[in-house]
Protein backbone atom coordinates (compact mmCIF):
# COMPACT_ATOMS: atom_id res chain seq x y z
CA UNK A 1 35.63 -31.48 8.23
CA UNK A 2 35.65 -27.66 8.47
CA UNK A 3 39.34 -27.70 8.81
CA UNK A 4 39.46 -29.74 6.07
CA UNK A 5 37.29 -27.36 3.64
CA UNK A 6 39.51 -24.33 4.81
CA UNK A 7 36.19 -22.66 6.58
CA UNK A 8 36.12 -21.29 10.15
CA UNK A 9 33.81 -23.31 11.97
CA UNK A 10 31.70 -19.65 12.74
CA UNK A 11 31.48 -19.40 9.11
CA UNK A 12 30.27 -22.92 8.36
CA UNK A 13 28.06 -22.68 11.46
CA UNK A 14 26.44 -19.73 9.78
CA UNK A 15 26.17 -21.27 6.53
CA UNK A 16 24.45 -24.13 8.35
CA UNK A 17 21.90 -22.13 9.95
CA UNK A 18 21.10 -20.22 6.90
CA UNK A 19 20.66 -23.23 4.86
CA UNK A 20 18.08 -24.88 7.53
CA UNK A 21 16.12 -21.51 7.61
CA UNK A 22 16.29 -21.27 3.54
CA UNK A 23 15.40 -24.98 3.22
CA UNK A 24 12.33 -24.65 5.78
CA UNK A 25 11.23 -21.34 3.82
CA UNK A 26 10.79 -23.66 0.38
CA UNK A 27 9.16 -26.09 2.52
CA UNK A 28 7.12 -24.06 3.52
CA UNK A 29 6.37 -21.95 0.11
CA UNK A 30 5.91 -24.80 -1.49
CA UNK A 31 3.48 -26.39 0.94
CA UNK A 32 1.33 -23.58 1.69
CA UNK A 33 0.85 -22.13 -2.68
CA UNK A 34 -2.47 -20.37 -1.56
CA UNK A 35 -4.05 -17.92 0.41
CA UNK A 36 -6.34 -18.39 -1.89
CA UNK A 37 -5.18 -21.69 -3.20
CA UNK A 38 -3.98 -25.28 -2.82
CA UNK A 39 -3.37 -26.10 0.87
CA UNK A 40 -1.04 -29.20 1.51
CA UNK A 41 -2.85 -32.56 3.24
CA UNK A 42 0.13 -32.04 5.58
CA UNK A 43 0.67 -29.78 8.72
CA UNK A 44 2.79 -27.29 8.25
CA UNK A 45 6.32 -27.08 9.29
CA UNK A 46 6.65 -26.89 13.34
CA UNK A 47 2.69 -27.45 13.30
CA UNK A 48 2.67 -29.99 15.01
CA UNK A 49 -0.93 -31.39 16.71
CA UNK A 50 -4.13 -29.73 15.49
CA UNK A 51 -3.75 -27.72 19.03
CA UNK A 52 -0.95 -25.59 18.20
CA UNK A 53 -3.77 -23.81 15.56
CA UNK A 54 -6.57 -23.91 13.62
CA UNK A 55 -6.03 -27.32 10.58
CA UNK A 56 -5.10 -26.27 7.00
CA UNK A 57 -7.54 -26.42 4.63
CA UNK A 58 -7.71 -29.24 2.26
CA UNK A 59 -9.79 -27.09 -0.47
CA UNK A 60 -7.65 -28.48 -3.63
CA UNK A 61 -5.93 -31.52 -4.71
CA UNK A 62 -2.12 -31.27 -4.97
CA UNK A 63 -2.61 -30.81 -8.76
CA UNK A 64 -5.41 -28.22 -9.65
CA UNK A 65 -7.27 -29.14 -12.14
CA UNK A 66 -7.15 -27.42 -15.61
CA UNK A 67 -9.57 -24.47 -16.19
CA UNK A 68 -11.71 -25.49 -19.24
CA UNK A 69 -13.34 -22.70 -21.60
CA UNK A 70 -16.81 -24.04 -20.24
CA UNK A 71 -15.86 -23.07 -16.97
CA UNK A 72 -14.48 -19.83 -17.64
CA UNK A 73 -17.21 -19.02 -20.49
CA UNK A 74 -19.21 -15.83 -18.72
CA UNK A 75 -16.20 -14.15 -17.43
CA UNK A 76 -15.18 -10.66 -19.08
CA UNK A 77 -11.89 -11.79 -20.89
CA UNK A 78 -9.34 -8.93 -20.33
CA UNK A 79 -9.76 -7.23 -23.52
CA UNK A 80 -13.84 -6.97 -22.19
CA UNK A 81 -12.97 -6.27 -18.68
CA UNK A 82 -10.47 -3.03 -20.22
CA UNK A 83 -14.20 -2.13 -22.49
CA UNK A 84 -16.53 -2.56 -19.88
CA UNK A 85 -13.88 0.10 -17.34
CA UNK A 86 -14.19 2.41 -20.14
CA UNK A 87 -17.64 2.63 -20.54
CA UNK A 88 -17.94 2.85 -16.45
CA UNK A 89 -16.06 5.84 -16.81
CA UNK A 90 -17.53 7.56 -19.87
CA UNK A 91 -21.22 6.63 -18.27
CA UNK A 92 -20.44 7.84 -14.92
CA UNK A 93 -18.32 10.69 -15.79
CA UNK A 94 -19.44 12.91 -13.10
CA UNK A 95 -18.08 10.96 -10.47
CA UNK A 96 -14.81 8.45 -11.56
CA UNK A 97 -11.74 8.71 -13.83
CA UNK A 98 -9.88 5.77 -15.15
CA UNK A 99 -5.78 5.29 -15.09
CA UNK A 100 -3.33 3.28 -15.25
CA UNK A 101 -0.99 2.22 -12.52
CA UNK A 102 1.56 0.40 -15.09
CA UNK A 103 1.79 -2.86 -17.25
CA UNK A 104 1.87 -6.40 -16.61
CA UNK A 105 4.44 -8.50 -18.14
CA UNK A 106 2.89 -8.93 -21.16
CA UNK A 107 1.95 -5.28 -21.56
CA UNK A 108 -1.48 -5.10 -20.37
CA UNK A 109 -2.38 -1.72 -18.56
CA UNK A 110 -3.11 -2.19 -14.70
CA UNK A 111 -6.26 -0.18 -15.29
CA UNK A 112 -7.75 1.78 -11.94
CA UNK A 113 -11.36 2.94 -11.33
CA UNK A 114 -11.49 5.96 -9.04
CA UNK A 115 -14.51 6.81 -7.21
CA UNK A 116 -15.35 10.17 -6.15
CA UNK A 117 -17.60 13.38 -6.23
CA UNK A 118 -14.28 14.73 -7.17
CA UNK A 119 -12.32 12.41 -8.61
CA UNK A 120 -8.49 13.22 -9.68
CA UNK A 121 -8.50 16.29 -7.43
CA UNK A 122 -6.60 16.55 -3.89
CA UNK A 123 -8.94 16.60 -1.06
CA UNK A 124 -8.87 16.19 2.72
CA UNK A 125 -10.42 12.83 2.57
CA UNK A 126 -9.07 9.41 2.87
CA UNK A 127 -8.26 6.92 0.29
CA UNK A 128 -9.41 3.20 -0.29
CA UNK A 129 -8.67 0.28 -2.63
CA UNK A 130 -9.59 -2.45 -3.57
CA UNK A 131 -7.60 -5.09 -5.41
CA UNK A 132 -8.88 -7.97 -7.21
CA UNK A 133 -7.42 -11.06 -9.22
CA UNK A 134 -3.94 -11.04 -7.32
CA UNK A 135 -3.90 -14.91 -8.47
CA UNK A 136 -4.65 -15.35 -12.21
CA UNK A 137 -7.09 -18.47 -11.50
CA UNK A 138 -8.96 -16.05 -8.63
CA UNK A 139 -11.56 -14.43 -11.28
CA UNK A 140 -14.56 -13.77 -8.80
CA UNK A 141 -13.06 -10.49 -7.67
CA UNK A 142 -12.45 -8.60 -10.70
CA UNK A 143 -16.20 -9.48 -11.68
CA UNK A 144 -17.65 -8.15 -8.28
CA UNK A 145 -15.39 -5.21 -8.45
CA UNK A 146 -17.08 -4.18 -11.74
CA UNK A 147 -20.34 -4.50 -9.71
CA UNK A 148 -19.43 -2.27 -6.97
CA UNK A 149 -18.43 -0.17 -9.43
CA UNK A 150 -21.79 0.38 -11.22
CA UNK A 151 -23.80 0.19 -8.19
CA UNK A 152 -22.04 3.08 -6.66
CA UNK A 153 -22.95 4.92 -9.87
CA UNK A 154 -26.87 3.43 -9.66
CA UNK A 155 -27.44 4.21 -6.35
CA UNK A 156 -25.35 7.68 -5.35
CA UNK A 157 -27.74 10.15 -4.04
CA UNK A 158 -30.35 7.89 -3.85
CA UNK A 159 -28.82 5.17 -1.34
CA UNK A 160 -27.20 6.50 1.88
CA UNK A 161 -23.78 4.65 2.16
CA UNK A 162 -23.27 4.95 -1.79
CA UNK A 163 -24.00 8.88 -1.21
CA UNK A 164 -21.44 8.54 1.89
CA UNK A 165 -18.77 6.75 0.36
CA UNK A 166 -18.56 8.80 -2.95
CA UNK A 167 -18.57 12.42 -1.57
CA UNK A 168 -16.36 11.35 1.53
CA UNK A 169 -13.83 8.73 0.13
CA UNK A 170 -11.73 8.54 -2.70
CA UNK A 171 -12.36 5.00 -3.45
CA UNK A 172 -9.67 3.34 -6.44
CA UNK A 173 -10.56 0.18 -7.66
CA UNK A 174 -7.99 -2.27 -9.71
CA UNK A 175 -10.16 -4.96 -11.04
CA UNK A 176 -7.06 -7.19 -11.88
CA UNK A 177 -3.63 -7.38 -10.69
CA UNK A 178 -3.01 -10.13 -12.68
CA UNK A 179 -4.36 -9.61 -16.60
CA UNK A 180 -1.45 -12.42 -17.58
CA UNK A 181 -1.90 -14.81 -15.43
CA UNK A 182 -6.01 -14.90 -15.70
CA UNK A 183 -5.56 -15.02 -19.87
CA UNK A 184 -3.41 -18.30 -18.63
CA UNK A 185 -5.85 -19.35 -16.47
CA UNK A 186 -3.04 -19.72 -13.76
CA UNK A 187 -1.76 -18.87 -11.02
CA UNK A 188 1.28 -17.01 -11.10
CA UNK A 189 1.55 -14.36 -13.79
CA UNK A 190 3.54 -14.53 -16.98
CA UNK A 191 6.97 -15.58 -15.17
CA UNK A 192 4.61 -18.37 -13.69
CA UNK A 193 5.58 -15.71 -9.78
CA UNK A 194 3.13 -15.93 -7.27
CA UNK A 195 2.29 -11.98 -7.02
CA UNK A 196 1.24 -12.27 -3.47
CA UNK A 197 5.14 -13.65 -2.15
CA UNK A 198 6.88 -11.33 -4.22
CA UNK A 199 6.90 -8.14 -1.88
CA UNK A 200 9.18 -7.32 0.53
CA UNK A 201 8.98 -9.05 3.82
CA UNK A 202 8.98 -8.07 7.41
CA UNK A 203 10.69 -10.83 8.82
CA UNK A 204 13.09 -12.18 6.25
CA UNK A 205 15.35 -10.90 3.38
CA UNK A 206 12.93 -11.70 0.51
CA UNK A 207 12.26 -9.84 -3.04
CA UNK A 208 14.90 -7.37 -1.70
CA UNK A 209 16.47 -6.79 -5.44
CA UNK A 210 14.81 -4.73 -7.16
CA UNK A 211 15.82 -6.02 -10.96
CA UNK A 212 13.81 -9.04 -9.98
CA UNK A 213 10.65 -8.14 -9.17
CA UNK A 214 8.06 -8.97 -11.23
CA UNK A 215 6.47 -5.84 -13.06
CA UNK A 216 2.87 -5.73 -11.33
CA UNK A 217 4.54 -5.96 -7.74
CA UNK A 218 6.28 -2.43 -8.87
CA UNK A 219 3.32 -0.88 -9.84
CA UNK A 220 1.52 -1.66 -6.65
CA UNK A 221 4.33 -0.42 -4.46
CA UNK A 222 5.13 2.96 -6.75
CA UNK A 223 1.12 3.44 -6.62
CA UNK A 224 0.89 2.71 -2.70
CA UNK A 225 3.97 4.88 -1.93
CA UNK A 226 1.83 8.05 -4.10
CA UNK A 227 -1.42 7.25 -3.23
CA UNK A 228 -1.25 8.03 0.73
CA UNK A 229 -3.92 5.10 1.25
CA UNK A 230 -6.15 4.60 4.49
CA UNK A 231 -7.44 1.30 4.00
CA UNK A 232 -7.30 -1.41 1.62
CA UNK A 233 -8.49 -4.86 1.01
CA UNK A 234 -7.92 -7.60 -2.21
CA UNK A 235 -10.16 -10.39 -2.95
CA UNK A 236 -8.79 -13.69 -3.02
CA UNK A 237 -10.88 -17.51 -3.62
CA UNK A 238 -10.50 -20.33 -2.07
CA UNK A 239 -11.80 -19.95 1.35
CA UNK A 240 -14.58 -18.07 2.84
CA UNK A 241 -12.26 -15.53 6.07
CA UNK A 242 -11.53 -12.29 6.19
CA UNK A 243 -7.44 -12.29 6.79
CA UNK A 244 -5.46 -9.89 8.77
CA UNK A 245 -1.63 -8.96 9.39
CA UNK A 246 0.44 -10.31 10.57
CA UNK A 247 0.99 -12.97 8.02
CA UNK A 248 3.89 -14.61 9.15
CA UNK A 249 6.65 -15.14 12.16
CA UNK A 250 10.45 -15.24 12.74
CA UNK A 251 9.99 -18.71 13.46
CA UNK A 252 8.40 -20.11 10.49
CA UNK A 253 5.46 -22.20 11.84
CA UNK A 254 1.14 -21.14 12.65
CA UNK A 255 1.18 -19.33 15.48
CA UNK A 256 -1.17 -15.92 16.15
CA UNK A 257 1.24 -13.19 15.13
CA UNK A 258 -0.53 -9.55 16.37
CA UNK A 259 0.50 -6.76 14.64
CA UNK A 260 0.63 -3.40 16.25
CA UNK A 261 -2.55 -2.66 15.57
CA UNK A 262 -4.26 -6.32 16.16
CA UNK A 263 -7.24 -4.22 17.57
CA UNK A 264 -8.11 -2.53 14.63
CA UNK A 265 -7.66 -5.08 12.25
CA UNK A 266 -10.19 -7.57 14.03
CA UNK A 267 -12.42 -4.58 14.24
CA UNK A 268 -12.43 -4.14 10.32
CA UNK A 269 -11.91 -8.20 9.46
CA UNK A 270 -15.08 -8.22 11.77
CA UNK A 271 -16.86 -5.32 9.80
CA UNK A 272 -16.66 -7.68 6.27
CA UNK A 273 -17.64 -11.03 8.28
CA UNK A 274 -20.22 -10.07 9.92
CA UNK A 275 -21.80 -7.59 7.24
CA UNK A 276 -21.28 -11.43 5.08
CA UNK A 277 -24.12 -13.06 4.02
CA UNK A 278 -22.58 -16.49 6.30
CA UNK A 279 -18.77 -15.78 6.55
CA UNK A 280 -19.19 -14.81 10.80
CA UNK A 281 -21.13 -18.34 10.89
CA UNK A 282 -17.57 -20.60 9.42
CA UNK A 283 -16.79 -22.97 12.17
CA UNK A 284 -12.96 -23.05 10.90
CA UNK A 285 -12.83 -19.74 12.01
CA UNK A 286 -14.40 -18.09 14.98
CA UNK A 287 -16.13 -15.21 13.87
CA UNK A 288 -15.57 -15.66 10.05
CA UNK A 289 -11.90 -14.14 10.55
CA UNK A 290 -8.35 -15.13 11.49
CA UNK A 291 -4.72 -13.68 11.44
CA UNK A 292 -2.68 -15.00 9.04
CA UNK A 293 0.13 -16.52 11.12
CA UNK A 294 -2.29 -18.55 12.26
CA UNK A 295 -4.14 -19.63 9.81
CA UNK A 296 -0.64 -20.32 7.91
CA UNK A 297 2.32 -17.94 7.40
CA UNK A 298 3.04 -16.22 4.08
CA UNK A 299 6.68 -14.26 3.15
CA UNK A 300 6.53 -11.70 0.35
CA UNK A 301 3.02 -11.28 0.89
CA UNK A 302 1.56 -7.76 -0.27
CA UNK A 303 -0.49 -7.12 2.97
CA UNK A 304 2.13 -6.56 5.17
CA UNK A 305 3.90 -4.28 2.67
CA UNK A 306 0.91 -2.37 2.84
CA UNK A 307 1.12 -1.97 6.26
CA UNK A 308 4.79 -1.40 7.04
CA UNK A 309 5.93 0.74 4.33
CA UNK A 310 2.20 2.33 3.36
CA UNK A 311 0.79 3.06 6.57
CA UNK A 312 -2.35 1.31 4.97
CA UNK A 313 -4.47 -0.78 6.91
CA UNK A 314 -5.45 -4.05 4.22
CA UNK A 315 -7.12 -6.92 4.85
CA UNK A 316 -6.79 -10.50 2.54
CA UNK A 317 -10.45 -11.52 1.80
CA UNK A 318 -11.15 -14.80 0.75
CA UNK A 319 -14.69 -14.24 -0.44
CA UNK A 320 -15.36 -17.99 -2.23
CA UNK A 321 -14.87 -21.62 -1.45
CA UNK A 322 -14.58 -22.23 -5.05
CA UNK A 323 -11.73 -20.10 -6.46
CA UNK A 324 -13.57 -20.53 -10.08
CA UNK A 325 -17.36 -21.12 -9.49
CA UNK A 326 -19.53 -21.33 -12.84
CA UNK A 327 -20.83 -17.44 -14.14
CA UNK A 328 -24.12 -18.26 -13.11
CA UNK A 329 -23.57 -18.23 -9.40
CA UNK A 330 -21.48 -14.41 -9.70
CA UNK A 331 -24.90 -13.16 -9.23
CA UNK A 332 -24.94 -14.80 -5.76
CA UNK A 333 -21.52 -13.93 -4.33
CA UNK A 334 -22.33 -10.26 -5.33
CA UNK A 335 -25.44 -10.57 -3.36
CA UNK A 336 -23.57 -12.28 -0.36
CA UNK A 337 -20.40 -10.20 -0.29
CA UNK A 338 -22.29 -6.74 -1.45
CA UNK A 339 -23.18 -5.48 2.04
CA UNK A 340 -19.49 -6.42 3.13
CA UNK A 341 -17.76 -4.74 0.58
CA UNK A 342 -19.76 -1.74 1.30
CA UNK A 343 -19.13 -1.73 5.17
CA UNK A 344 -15.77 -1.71 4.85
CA UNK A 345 -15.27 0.96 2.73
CA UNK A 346 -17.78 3.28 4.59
CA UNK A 347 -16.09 2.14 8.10
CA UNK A 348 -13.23 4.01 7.26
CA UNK A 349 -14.89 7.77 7.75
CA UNK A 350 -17.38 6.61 10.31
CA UNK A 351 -14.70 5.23 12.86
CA UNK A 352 -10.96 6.22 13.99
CA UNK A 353 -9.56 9.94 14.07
CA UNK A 354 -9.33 12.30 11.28
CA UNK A 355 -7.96 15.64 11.22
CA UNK A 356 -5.24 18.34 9.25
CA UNK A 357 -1.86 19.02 10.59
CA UNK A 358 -0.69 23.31 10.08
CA UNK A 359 1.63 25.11 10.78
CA UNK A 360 1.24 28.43 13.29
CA UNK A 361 0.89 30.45 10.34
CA UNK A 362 -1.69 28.06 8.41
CA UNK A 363 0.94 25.93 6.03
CA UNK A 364 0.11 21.88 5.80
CA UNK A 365 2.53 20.12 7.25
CA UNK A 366 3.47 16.21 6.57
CA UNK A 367 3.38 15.23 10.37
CA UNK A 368 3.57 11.88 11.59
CA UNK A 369 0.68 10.87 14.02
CA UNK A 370 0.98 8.36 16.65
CA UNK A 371 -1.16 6.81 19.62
CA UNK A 372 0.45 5.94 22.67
CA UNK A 373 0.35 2.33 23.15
CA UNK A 374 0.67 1.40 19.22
CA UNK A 375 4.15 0.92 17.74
CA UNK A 376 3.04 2.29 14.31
CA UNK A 377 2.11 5.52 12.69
CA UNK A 378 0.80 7.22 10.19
CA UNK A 379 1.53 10.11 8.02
CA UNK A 380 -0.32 13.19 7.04
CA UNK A 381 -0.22 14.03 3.18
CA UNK A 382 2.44 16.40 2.22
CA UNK A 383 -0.22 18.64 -0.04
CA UNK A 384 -2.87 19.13 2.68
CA UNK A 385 -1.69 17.90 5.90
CA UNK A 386 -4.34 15.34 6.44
CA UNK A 387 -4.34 12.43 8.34
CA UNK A 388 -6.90 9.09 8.40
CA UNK A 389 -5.63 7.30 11.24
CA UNK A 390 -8.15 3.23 11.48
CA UNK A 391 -9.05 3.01 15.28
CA UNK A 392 -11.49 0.38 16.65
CA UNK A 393 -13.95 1.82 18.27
CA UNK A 394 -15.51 1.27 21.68
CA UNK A 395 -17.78 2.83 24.67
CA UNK A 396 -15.49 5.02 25.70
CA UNK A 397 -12.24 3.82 24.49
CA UNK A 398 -9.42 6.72 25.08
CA UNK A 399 -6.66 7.54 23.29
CA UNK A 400 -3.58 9.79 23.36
CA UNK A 401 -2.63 11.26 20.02
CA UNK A 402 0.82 13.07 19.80
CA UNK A 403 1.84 14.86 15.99
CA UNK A 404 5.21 15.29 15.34
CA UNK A 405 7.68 16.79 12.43
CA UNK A 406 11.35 17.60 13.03
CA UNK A 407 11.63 21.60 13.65
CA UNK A 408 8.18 21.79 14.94
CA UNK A 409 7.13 21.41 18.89
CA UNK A 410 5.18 17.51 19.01
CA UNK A 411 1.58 18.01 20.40
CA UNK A 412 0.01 15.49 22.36
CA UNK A 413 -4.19 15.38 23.31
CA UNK A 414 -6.41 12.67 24.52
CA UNK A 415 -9.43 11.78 22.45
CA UNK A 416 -12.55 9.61 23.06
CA UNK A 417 -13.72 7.32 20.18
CA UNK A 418 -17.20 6.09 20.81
CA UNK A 419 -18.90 4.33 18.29
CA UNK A 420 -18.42 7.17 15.25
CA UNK A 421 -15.32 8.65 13.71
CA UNK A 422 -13.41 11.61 15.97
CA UNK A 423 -11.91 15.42 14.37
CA UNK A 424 -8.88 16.36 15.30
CA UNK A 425 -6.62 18.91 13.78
CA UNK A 426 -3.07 20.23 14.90
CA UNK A 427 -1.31 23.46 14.84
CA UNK A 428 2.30 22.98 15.34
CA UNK A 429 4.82 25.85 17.19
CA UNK A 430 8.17 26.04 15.48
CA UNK A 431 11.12 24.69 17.52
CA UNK A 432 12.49 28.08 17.23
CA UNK A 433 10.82 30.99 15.18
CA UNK A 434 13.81 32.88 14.70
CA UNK A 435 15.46 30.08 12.72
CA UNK A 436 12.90 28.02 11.40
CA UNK A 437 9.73 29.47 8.79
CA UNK A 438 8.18 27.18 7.09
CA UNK A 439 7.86 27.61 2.89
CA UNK A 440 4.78 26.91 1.17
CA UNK A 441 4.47 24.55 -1.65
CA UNK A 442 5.49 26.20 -4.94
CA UNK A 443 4.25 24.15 -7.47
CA UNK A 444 0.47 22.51 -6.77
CA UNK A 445 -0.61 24.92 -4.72
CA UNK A 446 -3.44 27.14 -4.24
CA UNK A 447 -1.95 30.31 -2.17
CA UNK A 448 -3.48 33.35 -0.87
CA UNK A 449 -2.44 36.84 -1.06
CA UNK A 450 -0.73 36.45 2.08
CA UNK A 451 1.04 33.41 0.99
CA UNK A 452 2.08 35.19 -1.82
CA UNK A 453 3.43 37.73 -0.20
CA UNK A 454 5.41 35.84 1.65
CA UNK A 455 6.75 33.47 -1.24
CA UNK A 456 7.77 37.12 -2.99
CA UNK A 457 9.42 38.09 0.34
CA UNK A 458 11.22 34.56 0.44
CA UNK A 459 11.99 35.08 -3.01
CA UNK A 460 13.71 37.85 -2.90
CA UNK A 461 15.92 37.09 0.25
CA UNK A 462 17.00 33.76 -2.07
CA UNK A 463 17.73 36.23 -4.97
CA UNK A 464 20.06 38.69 -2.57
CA UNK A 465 21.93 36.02 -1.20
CA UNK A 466 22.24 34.76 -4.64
CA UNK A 467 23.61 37.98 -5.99
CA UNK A 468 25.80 38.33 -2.72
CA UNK A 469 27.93 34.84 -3.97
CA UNK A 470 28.04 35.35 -7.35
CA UNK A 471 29.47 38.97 -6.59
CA UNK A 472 31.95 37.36 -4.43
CA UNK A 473 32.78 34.74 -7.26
CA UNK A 474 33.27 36.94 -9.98
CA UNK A 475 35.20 39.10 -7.26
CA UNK A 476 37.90 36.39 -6.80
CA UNK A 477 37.85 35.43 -11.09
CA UNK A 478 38.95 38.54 -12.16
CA UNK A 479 41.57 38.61 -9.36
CA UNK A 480 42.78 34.86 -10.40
CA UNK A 481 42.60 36.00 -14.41
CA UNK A 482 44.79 39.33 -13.28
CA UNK A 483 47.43 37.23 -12.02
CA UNK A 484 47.46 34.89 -14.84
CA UNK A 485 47.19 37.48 -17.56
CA UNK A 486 50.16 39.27 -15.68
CA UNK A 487 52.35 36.05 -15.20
CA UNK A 488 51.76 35.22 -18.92
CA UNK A 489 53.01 38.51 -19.84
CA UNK A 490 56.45 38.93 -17.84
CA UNK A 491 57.15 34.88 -19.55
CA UNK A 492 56.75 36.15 -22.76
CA UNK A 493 59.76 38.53 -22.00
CA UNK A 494 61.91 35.68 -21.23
CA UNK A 495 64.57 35.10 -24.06
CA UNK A 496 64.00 31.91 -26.00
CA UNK A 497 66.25 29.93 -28.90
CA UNK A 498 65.73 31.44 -31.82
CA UNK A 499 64.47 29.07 -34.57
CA UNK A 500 66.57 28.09 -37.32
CA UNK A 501 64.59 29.22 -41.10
CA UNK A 502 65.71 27.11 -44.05
């Protein structure tokens, strides 16, 4: 047959294999529409028995039923949601600046709360956000977002964590990820694209071209890719776990799928369960939390992203049985998932290992920081060297910390995490001082006289060796015009026809 068809038989072998994996990737896209949302009747594919993992979740019918204006009346529409962010800010000026991150399809800004006693400014401090509405028909996180919001503003120097989390994190909250597809009261957004498969994925070729991802998705990945994050977290309905990476396998089918840092994650999915007003007590899931692989694999999904390309450490929490309960039971689910929310932002200063990477003579440097044993890393910011690197804690749990940045010597120390956050900063020894001195940052920065000094004296060795090959240039012109100026002047001596004049 492949003779036939003028293919090799490697080539059509190839072809074959490809098709089977691309055919069991729609099976299993189409199957599985919801992390929160519909989960097929049917195992998934290479299930199996229920004891290859936990049974999907029959939460919906195949068809979802139609969201009616009685059961979205009490929601902020967009247009409110956008009013109600602007007052936030205006009211609680002193401690949060609004922005936008980009546009959805239809134009609407991706509007961002930040939290902070100094928000907009570059500090030492890690970064945390919060994502809501990924799915357009997921509304209950975009409304407990704005309540977050406001009680941080109620309660800071009055409560202790809201005090914490305000003058030691930089907290950014995006209500909605999805403006189009909530005005829809749908799923997908405007292109009717499932926002949480349209990343790039670890373990196949998916959303790879650029000119076809959807406009949200590029926001999230410019602003993740900027925004040097620590930890992160979006709120999903349809389930009641808190989800953790990784959320798929090579071989397509539930199976627990660690992650480098499996630890940690079940340390912070554990944090939001058990701070839950009955999420720990779920007897689907032991503990109130589960990795995703298990549970059932995802590809494109934006919580790996976050981890592989943003060295931030998200979690997917599914924070309502009901993916659109009536407004008068939002006052509930704030009460129930309040405490959580608050936990897990907080847990990132009061566990793992902070610190500031310099150089010998006091420069930031954008190391990379590592811990023996992990196969992942983090990076400290380019503008202040710092470094937020999620650890779990436990009695006496060691670990070996090694910074590294090509032209500098890599530093390695052992630190003990008990059950609080650990300090550590670095001071890195160039490879070789007589080669290598390290610039500081012209533009954005905040130098000192001695810093300035030295930016004059670097200055000025730029502008000498500047002058030195333009001289040299301009040396080697006029010798080039000399010779052309001279060989035009012995051809005009050359004797020529004269021409005729009538």
């Amino acid at each position: 047959m492949a003779r036939e068809l003028g293919l090799p038989m490697e080539r059509l072998t190839l072809f074959l294999d490809r098709l089977i994996v691309f055919l069991s990737l729609l099976s299993l896209l189409t199957t599985t529409i919801a992390r929160g949302g519909d989960r097929s009747p049917h195992p998934l594919p290479g299930v199996g028995d229920a004891g290859n993992g936990i049974l999907t979740r029959q939460l919906f019918e195949e068809k979802e039923p139609a969201i009616t204006d009685e059961m979205a009346r009490g929601y902020m529409s967009n247009s409110e949601l956008e009013e109600a962010m602007k007052e936030f800010s205006q009211r609680c000026a002193n401690i949060s600046r609004i922005y936008s991150i980009g546009k959805s399809v239809k134009g609407f800004p991706l509007w961002v709360m930040e939290i902070s006693d100094k928000a907009g400014e570059e500090e030492p401090e890690p970064a945390f956000k919060f994502i809501g509405n990924v799915h357009g028909d997921e509304p209950v996180g975009r409304e407990l977002l704005m309540l977050l919001a406001n009680w941080l503003c109620d309660n800071y120097m009055k409560d202790p964590l809201a005090t914490l989390i305000i003058k030691n994190i930089h907290l950014h909250i995006l209500p909605t990820m999805n403006p189009d597809g909530f005005a829809l009261r749908r799923r997908g957004n405007a292109n009717n694209v499932d926002l949480n498969r349209n990343f790039p994925d670890k373990f196949f070729p998916m959303n790879d071209i650029v000119q076809i991802r959807q406009p949200e998705t590029r926001a999230i990945m410019t602003w993740v890719k900027e925004g040097h994050f620590t930890a992160s977290a979006s709120l999903h309905g349809g389930a009641l776990v808190a989800n953790y990476p990784w959320d798929g396998s090579e071989e397509i089918r539930k199976q627990y799928n660690a992650c480098p840092d499996d630890r940690t994650f079940r340390y912070m999915a554990s944090v939001y369960s058990s701070s839950h007003y009955n999420m720990s007590l779920s007897k689907e899931f032991e503990g109130g939390i589960t990795n995703g692989a298990l549970w059932y694999p995802i590809y494109g999904g934006m919580q790996d992203w976050n981890y592989i390309h943003g060295g931030c450490f998200e979690l997917t929490l599914e924070i309502s049985d009901n993916k659109w309960p009536p407004a008068n039971e939002l006052p509930v689910l704030w009460e129930y998932n309040k405490k959580s929310m608050i936990n897990l932002v907080a847990s990132v200063v009061k566990t793992g290992v902070h610190g500031r990477v310099f150089s010998k003579d006091g420069h930031p440097l954008p190391a990379s920081v590592m811990i023996k044993g992990i196969n992942s890393m983090v990076n400290a910011s380019s503008i202040l060297g710092d470094y937020h690197r999620m650890l779990a804690p436990g009695a006496g749990k060691s670990y070996q910390v090694s910074v590294s940045l090509p032209g500098f010597q890599q530093k390695t120390t052992q630190i003990l995490i008990q059950d609080s956050s650990a300090s550590l900063d670095f001071i890195l020894d160039p490879e070789d001082s007589s080669k290598i001195r390290y610039i500081p940052r012209i533009f954005g920065c905040s130098c000192d006289g001695t810093d300035k000094l030295e930016l004059v004296q670097y200055l000025r060795g730029i502008q000498l060796e500047i002058y030195i090959v333009v001289s040299i240039c301009l040396f080697f012109f006029i010798l080039f015009k000399r010779k052309w100026f001279l060989k035009s002047v012995n051809q005009r001596h050359i004797v020529t026809p004269k021409r005729s004049i009538v």
